[in-house]
Protein backbone atom coordinates (compact mmCIF):
# COMPACT_ATOMS: atom_id res chain seq x y z
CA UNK A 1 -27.35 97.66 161.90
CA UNK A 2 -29.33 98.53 165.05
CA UNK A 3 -27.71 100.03 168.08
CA UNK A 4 -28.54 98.80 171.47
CA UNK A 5 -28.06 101.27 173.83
CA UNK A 6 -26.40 100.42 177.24
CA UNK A 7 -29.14 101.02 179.88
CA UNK A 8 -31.74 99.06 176.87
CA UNK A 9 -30.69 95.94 178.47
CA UNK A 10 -31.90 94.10 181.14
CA UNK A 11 -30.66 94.59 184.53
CA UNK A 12 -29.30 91.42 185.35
CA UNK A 13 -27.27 92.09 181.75
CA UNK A 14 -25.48 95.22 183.14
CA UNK A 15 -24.81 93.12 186.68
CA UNK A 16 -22.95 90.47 184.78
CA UNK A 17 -20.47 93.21 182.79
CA UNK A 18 -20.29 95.16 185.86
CA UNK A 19 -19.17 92.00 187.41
CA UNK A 20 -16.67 91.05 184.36
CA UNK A 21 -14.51 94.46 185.19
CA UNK A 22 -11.32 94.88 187.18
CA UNK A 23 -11.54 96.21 190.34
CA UNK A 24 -9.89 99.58 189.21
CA UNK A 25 -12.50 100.09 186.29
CA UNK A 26 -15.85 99.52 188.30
CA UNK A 27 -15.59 102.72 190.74
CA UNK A 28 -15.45 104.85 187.25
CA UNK A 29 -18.15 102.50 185.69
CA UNK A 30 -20.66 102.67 188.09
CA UNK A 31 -20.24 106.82 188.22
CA UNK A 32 -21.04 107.01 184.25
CA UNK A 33 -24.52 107.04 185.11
CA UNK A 34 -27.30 106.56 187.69
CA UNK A 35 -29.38 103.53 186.40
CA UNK A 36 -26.08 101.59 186.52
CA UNK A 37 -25.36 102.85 189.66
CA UNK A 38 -28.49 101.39 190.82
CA UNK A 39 -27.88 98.58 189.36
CA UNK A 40 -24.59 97.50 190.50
CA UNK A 41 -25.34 98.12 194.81
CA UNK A 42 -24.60 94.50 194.93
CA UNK A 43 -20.89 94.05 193.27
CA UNK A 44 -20.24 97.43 194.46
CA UNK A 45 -20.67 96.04 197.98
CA UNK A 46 -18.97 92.93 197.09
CA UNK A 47 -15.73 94.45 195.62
CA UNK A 48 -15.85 96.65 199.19
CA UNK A 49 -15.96 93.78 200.88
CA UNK A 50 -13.04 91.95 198.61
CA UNK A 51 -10.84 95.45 198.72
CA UNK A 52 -11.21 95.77 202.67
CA UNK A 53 -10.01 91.89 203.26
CA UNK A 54 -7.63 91.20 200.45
CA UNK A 55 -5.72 94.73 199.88
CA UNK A 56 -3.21 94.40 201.93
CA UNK A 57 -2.38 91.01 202.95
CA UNK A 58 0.49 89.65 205.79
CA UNK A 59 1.90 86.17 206.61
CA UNK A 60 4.00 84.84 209.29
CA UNK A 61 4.30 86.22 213.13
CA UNK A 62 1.91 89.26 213.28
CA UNK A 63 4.80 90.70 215.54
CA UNK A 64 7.56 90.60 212.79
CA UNK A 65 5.57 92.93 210.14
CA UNK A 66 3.35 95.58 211.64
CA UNK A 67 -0.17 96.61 212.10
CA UNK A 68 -2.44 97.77 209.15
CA UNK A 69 -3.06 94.52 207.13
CA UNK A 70 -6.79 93.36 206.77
CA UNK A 71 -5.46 89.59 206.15
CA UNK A 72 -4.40 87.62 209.09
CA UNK A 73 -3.82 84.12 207.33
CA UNK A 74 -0.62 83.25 209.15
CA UNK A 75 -0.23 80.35 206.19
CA UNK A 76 -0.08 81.14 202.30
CA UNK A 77 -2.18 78.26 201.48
CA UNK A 78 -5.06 80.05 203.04
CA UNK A 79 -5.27 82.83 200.61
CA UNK A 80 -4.40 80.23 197.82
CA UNK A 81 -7.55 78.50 198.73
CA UNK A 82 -10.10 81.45 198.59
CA UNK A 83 -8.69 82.42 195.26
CA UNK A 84 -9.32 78.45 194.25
CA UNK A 85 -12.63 79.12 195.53
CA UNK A 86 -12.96 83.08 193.71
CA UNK A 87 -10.61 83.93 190.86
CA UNK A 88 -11.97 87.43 191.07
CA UNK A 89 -10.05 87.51 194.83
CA UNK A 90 -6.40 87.79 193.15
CA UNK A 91 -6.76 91.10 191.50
CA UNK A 92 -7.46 92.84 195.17
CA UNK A 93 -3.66 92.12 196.81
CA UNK A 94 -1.78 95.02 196.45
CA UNK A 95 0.61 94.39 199.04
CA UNK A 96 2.01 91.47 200.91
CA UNK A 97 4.18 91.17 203.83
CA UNK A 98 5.91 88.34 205.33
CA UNK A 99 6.80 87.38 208.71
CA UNK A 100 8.84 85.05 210.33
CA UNK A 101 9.15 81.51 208.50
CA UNK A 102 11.49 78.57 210.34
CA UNK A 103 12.52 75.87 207.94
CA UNK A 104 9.49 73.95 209.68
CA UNK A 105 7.28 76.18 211.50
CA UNK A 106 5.37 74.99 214.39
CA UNK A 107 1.63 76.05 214.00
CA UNK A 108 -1.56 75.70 216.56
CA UNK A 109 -3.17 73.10 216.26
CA UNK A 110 -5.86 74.96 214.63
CA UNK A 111 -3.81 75.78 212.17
CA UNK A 112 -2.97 72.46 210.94
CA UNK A 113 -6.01 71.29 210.40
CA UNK A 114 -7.37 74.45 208.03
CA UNK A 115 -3.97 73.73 206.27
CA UNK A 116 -5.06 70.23 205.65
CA UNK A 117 -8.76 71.21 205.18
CA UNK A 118 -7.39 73.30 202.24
CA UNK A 119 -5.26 70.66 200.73
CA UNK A 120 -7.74 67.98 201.34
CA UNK A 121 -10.34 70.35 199.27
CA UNK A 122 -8.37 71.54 196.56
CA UNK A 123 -5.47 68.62 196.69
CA UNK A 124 -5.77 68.57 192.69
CA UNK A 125 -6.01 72.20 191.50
CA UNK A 126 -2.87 73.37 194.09
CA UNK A 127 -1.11 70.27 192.44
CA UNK A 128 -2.12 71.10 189.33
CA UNK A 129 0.04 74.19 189.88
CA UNK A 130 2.84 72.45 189.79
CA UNK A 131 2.25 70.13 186.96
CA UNK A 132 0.48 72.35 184.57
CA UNK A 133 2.58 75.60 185.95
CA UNK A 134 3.82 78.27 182.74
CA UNK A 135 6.56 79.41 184.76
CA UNK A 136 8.41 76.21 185.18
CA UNK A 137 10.11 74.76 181.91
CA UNK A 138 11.10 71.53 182.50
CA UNK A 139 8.57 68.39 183.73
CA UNK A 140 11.09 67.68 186.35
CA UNK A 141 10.73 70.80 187.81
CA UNK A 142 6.79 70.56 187.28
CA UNK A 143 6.91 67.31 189.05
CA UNK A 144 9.07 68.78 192.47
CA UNK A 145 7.09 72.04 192.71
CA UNK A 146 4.18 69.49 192.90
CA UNK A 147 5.54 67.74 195.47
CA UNK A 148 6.17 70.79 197.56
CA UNK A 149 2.47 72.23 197.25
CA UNK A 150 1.27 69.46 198.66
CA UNK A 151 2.85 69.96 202.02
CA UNK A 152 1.75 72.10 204.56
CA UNK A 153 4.94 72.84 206.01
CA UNK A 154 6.25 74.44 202.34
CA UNK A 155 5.32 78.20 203.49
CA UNK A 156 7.47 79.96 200.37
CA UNK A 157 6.61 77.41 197.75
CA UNK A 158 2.84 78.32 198.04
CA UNK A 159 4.07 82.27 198.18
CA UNK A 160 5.88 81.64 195.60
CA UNK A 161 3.04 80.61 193.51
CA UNK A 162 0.89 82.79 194.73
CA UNK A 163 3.78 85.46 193.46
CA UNK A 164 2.23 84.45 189.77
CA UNK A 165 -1.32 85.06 190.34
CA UNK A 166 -1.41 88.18 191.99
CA UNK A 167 -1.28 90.56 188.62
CA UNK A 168 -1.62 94.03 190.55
CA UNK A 169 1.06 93.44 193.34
CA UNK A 170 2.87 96.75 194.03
CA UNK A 171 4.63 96.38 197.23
CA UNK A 172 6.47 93.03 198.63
CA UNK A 173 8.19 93.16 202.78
CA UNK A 174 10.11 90.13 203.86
CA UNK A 175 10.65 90.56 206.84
CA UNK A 176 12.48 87.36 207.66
CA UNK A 177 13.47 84.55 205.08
CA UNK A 178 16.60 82.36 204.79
CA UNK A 179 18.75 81.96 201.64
CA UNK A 180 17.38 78.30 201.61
CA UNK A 181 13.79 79.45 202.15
CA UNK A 182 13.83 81.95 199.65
CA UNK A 183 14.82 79.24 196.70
CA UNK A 184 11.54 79.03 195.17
CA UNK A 185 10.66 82.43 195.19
CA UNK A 186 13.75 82.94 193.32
CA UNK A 187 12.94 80.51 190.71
CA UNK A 188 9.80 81.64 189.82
CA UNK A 189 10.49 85.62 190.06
CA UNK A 190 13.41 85.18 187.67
CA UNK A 191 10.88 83.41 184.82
CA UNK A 192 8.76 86.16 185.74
CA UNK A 193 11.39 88.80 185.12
CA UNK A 194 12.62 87.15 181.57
CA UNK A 195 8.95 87.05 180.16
CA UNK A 196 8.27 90.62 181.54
CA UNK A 197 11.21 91.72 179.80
CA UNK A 198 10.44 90.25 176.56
CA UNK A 199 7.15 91.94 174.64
CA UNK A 200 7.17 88.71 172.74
CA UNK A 201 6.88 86.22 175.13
CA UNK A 202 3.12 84.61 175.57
CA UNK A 203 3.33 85.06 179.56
CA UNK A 204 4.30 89.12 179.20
CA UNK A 205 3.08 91.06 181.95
CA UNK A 206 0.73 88.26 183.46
CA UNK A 207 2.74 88.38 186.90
CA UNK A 208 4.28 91.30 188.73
CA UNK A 209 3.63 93.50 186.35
CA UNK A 210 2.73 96.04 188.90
CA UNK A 211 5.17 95.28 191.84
CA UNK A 212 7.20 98.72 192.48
CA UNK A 213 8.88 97.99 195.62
CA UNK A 214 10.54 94.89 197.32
CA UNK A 215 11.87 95.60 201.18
CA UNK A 216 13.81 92.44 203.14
CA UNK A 217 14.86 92.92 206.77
CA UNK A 218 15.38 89.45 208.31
CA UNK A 219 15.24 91.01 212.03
CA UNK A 220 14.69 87.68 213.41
CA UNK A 221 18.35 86.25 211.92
CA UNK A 222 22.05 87.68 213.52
CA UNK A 223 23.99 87.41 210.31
CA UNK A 224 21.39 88.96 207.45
CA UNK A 225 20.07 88.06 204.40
CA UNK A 226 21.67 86.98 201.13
CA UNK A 227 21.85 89.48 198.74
CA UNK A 228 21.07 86.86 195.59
CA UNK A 229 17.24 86.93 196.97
CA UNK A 230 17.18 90.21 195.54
CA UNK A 231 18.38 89.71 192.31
CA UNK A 232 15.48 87.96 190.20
CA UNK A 233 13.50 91.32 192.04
CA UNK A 234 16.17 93.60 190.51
CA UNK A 235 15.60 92.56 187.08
CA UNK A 236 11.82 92.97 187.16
CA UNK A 237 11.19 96.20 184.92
CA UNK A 238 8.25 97.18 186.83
CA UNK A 239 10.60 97.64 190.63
CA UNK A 240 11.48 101.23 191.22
CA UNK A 241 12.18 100.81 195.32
CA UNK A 242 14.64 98.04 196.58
CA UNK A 243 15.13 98.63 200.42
CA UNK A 244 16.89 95.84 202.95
CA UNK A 245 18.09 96.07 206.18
CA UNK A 246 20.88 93.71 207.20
CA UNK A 247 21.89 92.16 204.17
CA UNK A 248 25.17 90.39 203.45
CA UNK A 249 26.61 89.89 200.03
CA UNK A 250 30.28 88.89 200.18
CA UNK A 251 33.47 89.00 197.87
CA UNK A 252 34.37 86.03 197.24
CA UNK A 253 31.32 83.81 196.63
CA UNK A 254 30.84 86.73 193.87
CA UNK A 255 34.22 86.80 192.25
CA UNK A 256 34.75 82.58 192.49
CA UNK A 257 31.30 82.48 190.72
CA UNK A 258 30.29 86.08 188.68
CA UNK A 259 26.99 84.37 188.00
CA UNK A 260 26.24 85.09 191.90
CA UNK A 261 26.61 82.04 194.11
CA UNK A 262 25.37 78.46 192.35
CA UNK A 263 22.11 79.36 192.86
CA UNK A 264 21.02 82.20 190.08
CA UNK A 265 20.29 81.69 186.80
CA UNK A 266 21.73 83.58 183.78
CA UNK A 267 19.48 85.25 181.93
CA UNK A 268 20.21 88.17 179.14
CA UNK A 269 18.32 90.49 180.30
CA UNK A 270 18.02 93.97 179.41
CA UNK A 271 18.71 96.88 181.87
CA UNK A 272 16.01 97.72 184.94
CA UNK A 273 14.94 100.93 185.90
CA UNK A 274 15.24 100.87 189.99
CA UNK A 275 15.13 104.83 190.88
CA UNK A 276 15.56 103.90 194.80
CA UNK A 277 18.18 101.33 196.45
CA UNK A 278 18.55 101.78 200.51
CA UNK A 279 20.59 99.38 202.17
CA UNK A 280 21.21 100.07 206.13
CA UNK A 281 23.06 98.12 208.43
CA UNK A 282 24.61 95.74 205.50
CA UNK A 283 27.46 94.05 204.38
CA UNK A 284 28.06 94.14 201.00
CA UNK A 285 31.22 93.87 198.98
CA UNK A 286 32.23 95.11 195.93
CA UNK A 287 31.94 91.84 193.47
CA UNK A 288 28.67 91.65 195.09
CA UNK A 289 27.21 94.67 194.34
CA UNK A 290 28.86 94.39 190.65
CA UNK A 291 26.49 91.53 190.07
CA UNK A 292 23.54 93.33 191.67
CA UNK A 293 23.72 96.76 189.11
CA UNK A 294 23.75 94.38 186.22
CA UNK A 295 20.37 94.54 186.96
CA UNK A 296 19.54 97.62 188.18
CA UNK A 297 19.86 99.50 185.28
CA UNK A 298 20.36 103.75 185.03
CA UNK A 299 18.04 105.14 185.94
CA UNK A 300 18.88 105.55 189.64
CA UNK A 301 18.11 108.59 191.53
CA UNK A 302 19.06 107.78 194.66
CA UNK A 303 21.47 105.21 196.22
CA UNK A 304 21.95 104.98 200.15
CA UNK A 305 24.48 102.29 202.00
CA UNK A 306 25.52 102.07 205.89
CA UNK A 307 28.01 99.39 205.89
CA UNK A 308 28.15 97.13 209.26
CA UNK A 309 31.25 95.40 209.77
CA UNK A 310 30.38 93.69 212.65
CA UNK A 311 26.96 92.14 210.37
CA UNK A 312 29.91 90.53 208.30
CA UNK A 313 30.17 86.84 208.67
CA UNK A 314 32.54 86.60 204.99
CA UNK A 315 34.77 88.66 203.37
CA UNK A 316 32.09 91.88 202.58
CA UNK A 317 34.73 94.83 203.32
CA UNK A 318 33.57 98.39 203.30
CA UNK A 319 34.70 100.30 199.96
CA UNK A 320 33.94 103.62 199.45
CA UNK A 321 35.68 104.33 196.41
CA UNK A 322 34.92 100.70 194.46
CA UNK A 323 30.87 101.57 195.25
CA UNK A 324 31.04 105.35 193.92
CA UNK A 325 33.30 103.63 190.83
CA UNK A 326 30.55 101.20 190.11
CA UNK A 327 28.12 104.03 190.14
CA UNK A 328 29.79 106.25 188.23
CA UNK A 329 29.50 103.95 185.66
CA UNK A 330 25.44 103.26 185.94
CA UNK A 331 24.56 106.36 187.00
CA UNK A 332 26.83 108.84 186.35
CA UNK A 333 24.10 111.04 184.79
CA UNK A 334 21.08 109.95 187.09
CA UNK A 335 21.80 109.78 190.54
CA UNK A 336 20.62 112.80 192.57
CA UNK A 337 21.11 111.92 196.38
CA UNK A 338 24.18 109.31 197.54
CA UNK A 339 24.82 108.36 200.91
CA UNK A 340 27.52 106.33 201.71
CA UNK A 341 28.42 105.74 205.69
CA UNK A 342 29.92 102.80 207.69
CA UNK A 343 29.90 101.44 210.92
CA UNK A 344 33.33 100.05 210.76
CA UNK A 345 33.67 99.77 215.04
CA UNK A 346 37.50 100.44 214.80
CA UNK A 347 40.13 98.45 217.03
CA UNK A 348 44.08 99.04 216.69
CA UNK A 349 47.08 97.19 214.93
CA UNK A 350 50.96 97.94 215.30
CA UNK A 351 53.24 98.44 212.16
CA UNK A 352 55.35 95.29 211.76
CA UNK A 353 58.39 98.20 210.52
CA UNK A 354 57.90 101.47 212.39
CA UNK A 355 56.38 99.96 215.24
CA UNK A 356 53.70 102.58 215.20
CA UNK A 357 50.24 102.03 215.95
CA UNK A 358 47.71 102.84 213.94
CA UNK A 359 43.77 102.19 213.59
CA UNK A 360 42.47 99.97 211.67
CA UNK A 361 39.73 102.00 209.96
CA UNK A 362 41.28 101.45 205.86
CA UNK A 363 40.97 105.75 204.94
CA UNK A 364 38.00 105.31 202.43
CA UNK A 365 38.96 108.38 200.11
CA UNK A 366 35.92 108.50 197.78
CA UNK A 367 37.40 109.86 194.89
CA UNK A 368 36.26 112.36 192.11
CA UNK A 369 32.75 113.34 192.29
CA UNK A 370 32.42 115.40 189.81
CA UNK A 371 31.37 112.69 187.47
CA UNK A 372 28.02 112.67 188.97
CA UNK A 373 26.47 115.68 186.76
CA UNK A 374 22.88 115.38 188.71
CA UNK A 375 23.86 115.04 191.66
CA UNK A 376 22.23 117.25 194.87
CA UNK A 377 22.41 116.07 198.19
CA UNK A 378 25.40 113.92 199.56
CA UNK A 379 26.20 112.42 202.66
CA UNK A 380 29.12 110.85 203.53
CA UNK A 381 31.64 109.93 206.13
CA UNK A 382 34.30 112.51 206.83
CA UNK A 383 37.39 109.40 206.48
CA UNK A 384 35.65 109.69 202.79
CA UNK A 385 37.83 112.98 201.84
CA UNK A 386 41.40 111.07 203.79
CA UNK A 387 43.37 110.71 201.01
CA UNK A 388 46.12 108.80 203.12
CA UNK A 389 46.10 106.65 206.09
CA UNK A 390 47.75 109.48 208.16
CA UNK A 391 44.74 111.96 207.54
CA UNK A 392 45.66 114.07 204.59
CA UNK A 393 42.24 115.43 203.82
CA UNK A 394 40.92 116.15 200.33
CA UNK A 395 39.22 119.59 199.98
CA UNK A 396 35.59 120.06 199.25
CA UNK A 397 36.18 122.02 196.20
CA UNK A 398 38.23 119.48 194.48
CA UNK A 399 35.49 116.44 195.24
CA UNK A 400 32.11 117.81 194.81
CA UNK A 401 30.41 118.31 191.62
CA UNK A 402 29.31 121.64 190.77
CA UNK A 403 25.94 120.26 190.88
CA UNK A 404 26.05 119.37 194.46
CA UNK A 405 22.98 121.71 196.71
CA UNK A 406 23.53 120.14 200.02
CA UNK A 407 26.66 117.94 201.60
CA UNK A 408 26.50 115.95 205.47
CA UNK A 409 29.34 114.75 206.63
CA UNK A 410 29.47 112.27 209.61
CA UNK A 411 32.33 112.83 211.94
CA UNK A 412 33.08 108.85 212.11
CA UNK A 413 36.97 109.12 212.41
CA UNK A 414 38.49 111.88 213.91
CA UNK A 415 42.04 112.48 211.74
CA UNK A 416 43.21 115.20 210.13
CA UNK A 417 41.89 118.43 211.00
CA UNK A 418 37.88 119.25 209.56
CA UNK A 419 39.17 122.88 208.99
CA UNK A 420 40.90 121.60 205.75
CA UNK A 421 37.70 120.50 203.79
CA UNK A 422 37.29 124.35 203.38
CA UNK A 423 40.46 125.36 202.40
CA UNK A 424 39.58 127.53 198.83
CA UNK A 425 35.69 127.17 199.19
CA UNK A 426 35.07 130.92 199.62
CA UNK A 427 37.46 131.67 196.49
CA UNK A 428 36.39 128.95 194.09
CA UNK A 429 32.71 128.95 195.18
CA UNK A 430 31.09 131.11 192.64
CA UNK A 431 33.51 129.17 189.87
CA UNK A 432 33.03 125.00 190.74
CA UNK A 433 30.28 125.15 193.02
CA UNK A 434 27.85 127.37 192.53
CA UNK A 435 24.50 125.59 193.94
CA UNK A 436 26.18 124.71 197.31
CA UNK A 437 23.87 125.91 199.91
CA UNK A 438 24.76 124.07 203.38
CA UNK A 439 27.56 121.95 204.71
CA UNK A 440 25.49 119.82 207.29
CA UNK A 441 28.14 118.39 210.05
CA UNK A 442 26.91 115.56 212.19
CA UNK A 443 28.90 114.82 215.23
CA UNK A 444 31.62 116.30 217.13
CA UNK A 445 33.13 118.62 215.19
CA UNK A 446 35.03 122.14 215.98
CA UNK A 447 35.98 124.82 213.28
CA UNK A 448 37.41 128.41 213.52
CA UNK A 449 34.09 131.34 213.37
CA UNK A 450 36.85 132.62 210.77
CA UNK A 451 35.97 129.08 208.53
CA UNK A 452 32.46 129.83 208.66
CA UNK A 453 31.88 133.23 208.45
CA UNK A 454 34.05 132.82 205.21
CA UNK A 455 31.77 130.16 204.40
CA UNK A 456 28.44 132.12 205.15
CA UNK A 457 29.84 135.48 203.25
CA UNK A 458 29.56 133.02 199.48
CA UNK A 459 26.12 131.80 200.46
CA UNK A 460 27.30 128.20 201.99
CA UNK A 461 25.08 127.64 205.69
CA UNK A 462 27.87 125.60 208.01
CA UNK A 463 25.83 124.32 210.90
CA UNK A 464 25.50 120.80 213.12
CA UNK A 465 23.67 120.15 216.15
CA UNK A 466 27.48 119.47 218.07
CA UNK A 467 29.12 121.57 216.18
CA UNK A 468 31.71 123.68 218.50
CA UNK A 469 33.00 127.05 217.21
CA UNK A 470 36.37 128.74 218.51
CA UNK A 471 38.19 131.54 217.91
CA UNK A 472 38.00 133.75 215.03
């Protein structure tokens, strides 16, 4: 058999393989050697073109997701059209972020009429991705998501598909969309997640396959996000990071329905591997985050939750000790940095028996740490260690596990006296905790010098920026 070297064939050969590769393999392609370099000045400065429009990719309100993204289309149909018009285009998004999206969005006039121009164009293929759509099982289904694409208006349908042509997606922001709005997107990531999950299955790794992060902060809303729109995310086994701001997941929706709320689907799906959850200003109950770590799996190295009581517009109370009990049980071995804290804006109720009043705070005792054999940094509120309502206070040494490098505690409610945390530290040190470097106190605390030069003598640093030291 004869060989036929590479560079033997003619140049307009080489052009067409060099145009056949994915974006990631051309940059080391072209490098190999200098006739194909020569030969490829024309893709190369069409992929530079395609990478410096399509990388990075935002819809919505400019003003509700930041600078930095190369593609202004404030409508999903307009990227759904240029990748009608050049398949190559979808393997260039990398990330996507999404503004603000009303149930019917008023656009300019200008607007409107590319939005039609695009339909009018390409009325059959975006149809088509309805009726002839993988993802969708039933003809019913086909036949609505049909339906929707074919209206303008329908701003997360069209993300939604464009959610299964978009194979090297790594990084998804909401930054505003409604438990109703975010139906579709649901729908379609949760197929995605039970093929991904299954080697077997024909449509294995052809969608979000790459997508490590998913980040929701619904600014534009007063009473947050649902927490369901994360789920179908969750189970994806690609996701490492899954951030929110303001999102609301109540008790009893979860507990009257443990398959979420009516609106998820069950699916037997095998464990994730999420490294990263941050949820600040949230409300979140206990049922509700249940449900969620079904999903996320354990291998988590870090979980972080501020609780808002005043985001709450259900029954999502703040517990300490039913989150670190969930945890214990997905990531007992794993985790590596916890922060719990709460803004629980405390008011005052009088005892209907002793008459005493008392604030209503609930102590949030977290419990026994020492479960949590990776664990390195923790931060926490100080009503965490209360191990009654009238401010007993659990000591560090009996909490922490021996593990633990570096502990903040947030002075949130001020019972009990802080002093107590360090009761037998200096002893027992060396003995249960003997990679406990600092004890980082935010807020207004005051401690004897006697507490912390006991402290500093076994090798523990006790500082805060309002820290106030007395006595001896």
């Amino acid at each position: 058999m004869t060989r036929c070297h590479l560079l033997s064939c003619p140049n307009e050969v080489i052009v067409h393989i060099i145009d056949e590769l994915l974006p990631e393999d051309l940059v080391s392609f072209i490098l190999s050697n200098k006739a194909v370099h020569c030969a490829s000045q024309l893709v190369v400065r069409q992929h530079q073109t395609l990478l410096k429009q399509y990388s990075s990719i935002r819809f919505g309100e400019p003003e509700d997701i930041g600078d930095g993204d190369k593609f202004d289309g404030n409508h999903p149909l307009y990227l759904l059209g240029a990748i009608l018009q050049n398949p190559r285009i979808a393997l260039y998004p990398v990330k996507i972020r999404v503004g603000d999206y009303e149930d019917e969005q008023e656009h300019e006039q200008g607007d409107d009429r590319l939005a039609d121009s695009i339909l009018f164009t390409w009325d059959a293929d975006i149809a088509a991705l309805g009726t002839e759509n993988p993802w969708l099982s039933e003809q019913a289904q086909r036949q609505e998501w049909a339906q929707h694409l074919l209206k303008p208006t329908n701003h997360t349908w069209h993300l939604a598909i464009l959610l299964t042509m978009l194979p090297n997606l790594e990084l998804i922001k909401l930054a505003d969309l409604s438990h109703k709005l975010s139906k579709p997107i649901r729908e379609i990531v949760w197929a995605i997640a039970a093929a991904n999950q299954d080697p077997a299955s024909p449509m294995h790794g052809k969608a979000l396959a790459n997508l490590i992060e998913v980040s929701l902060d619904p600014s534009q809303t007063e009473y947050g996000a649902n927490l369901t729109t994360y789920t179908p995310f969750a189970a994806l086994p690609s996701l490492r990071f899954l951030h929110g701001r303001m999102i609301e997941g109540d008790d009893f929706r979860y507990e009257a329905n443990p398959q979420g709320n009516g609106h998820e689907r069950t699916i037997p799906l095998p464990l994730g591997q999420i490294e990263d959850v941050n949820f600040t200003y949230s409300a979140i109950g206990t049922d509700a985050w249940q449900w969620l770590f079904k999903f996320i799996g354990q291998n988590l190295k870090r979980f972080a939750y501020d609780h808002a009581e005043a985001l709450s517009d259900y029954s999502a109370d703040y517990d300490c000790a039913g989150i670190v009990k969930i945890l214990k049980y997905h990531a007992s071995h794993s985790l590596r940095r916890l922060e719990l804290t709460a803004n629980l804006g405390v008011t005052g109720t009088m005892d209907r028996v002793t008459g005493a009043f008392y604030e209503d705070y609930h102590h949030q005792f977290v419990g026994d740490l020492r479960a949590f054999t990776a664990l390195r940094v923790l931060r926490l509120d100080d009503m965490a260690f209360q191990m009654t309502r009238e401010g007993a206070i659990a000591r560090l040494i009996d909490v922490l596990p021996a593990s633990i490098r570096v502990v903040r505690l947030l002075r949130e409610i001020k019972v009990g006296d802080p002093a107590d945390l360090f009761v037998g530290l200096a002893e027992g040190k060396e003995e249960f905790l003997p990679e406990l470097k600092r004890v980082f106190l935010e807020g207004d605390y005051i401690l004897r010098q006697g507490v912390i030069d006991e402290c500093k003598a076994v090798g523990i640093e006790v500082i805060g920026p309002c820290l106030e030291i007395i006595g001896t």
